[in-house]
Protein backbone atom coordinates (compact mmCIF):
# COMPACT_ATOMS: atom_id res chain seq x y z
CA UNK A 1 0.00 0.00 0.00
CA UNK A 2 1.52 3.63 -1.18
CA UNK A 3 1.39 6.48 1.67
CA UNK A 4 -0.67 9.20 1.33
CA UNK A 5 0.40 12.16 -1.25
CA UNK A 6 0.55 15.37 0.93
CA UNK A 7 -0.26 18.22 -0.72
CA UNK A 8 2.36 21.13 -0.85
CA UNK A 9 0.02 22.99 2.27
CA UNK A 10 1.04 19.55 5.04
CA UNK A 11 3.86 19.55 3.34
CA UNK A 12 4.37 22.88 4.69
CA UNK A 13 3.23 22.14 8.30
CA UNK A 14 5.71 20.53 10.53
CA UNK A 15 3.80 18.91 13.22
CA UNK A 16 7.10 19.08 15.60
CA UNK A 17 7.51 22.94 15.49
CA UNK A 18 6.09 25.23 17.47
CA UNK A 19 2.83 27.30 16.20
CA UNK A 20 1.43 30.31 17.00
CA UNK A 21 -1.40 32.07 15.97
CA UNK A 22 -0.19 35.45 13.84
CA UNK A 23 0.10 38.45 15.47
CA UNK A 24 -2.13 40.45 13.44
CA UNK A 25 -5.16 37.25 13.70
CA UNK A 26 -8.12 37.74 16.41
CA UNK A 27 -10.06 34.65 16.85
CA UNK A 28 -13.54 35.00 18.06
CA UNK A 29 -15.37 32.25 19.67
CA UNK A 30 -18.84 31.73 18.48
CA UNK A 31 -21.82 29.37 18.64
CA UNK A 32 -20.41 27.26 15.29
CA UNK A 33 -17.18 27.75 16.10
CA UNK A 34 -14.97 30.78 15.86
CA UNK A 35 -13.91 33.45 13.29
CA UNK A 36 -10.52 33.78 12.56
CA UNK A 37 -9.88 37.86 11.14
CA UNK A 38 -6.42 38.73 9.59
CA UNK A 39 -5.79 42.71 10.03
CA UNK A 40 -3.41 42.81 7.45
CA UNK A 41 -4.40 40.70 4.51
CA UNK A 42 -8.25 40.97 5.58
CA UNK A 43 -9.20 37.58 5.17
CA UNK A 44 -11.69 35.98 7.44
CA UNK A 45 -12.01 32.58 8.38
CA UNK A 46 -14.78 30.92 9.89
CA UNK A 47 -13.87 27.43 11.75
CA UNK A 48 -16.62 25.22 12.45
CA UNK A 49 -14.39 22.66 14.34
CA UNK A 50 -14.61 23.35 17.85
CA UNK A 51 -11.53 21.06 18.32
CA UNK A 52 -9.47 23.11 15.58
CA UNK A 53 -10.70 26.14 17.13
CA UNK A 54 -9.49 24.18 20.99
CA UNK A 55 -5.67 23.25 19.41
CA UNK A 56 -5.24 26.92 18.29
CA UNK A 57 -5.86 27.95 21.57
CA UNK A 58 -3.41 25.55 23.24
CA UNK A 59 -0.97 26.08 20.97
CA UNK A 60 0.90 28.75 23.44
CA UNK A 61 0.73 25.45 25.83
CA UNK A 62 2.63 23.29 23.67
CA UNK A 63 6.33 22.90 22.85
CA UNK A 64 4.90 21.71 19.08
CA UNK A 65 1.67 21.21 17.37
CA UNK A 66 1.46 17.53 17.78
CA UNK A 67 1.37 17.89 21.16
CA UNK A 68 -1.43 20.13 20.69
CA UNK A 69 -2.99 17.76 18.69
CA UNK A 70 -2.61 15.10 21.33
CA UNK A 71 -3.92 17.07 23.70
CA UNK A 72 -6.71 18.09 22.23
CA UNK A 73 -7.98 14.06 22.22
CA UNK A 74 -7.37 13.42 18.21
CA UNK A 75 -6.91 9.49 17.42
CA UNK A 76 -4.06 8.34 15.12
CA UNK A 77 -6.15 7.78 12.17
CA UNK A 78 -8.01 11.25 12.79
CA UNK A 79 -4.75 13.28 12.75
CA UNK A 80 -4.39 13.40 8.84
CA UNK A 81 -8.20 15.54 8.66
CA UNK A 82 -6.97 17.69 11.08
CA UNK A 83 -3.79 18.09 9.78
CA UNK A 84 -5.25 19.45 6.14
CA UNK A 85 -7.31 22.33 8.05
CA UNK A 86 -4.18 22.99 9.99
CA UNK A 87 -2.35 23.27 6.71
CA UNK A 88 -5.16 25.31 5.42
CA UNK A 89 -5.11 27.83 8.18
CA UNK A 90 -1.14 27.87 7.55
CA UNK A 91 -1.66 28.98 3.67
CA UNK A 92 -3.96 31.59 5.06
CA UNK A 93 -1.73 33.32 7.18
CA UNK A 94 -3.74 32.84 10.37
CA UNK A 95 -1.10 30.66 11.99
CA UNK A 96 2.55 31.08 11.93
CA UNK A 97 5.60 28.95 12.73
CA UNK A 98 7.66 29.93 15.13
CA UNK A 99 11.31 29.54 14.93
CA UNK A 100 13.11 29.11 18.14
């Protein structure tokens, strides 16, 4: 069996570093969710995961995103799903990687 191809945005995301959300990003909890607004590009991003919403508010808690990801409850075979919206919000600009 071949792995899965990852596309360019997990490629991108390195589940051992440590993630922030951008300084310029306010994330508003709502009812759904939250909304993630960028002040400088504009861009607005609504989440309707309340555990993606839960992992970008650890992530200040966590020496790397996979611990966030663990501590948020995800399963092995869940990580991949949450991985690609992580990836997403990376391409987006709404969280950053932060280099120690």
């Amino acid at each position: 069996m071949s792995a899965p191809v990852k596309s360019s945005q997990e490629a991108a995301l390195d589940l051992d570093a440590r993630w922030a959300l951008h300084p310029q990003v306010a994330l508003r909890p709502e009812s759904f969710g939250a909304l993630l607004y960028h002040f400088g590009t504009r861009k607005l991003s609504f989440l309707k995961n309340r555990t993606i919403v839960t992992i970008i508010e650890s992530l200040p808690d966590h020496s790397d995103l996979r611990s966030a990801i663990t501590a948020a409850g995800i399963t092995e075979s869940a990580v991949p799903q949450y991985t690609r919206a992580l990836a997403t919000l990376v391409s987006s600009h709404m969280i950053v990687r932060i280099d120690a």
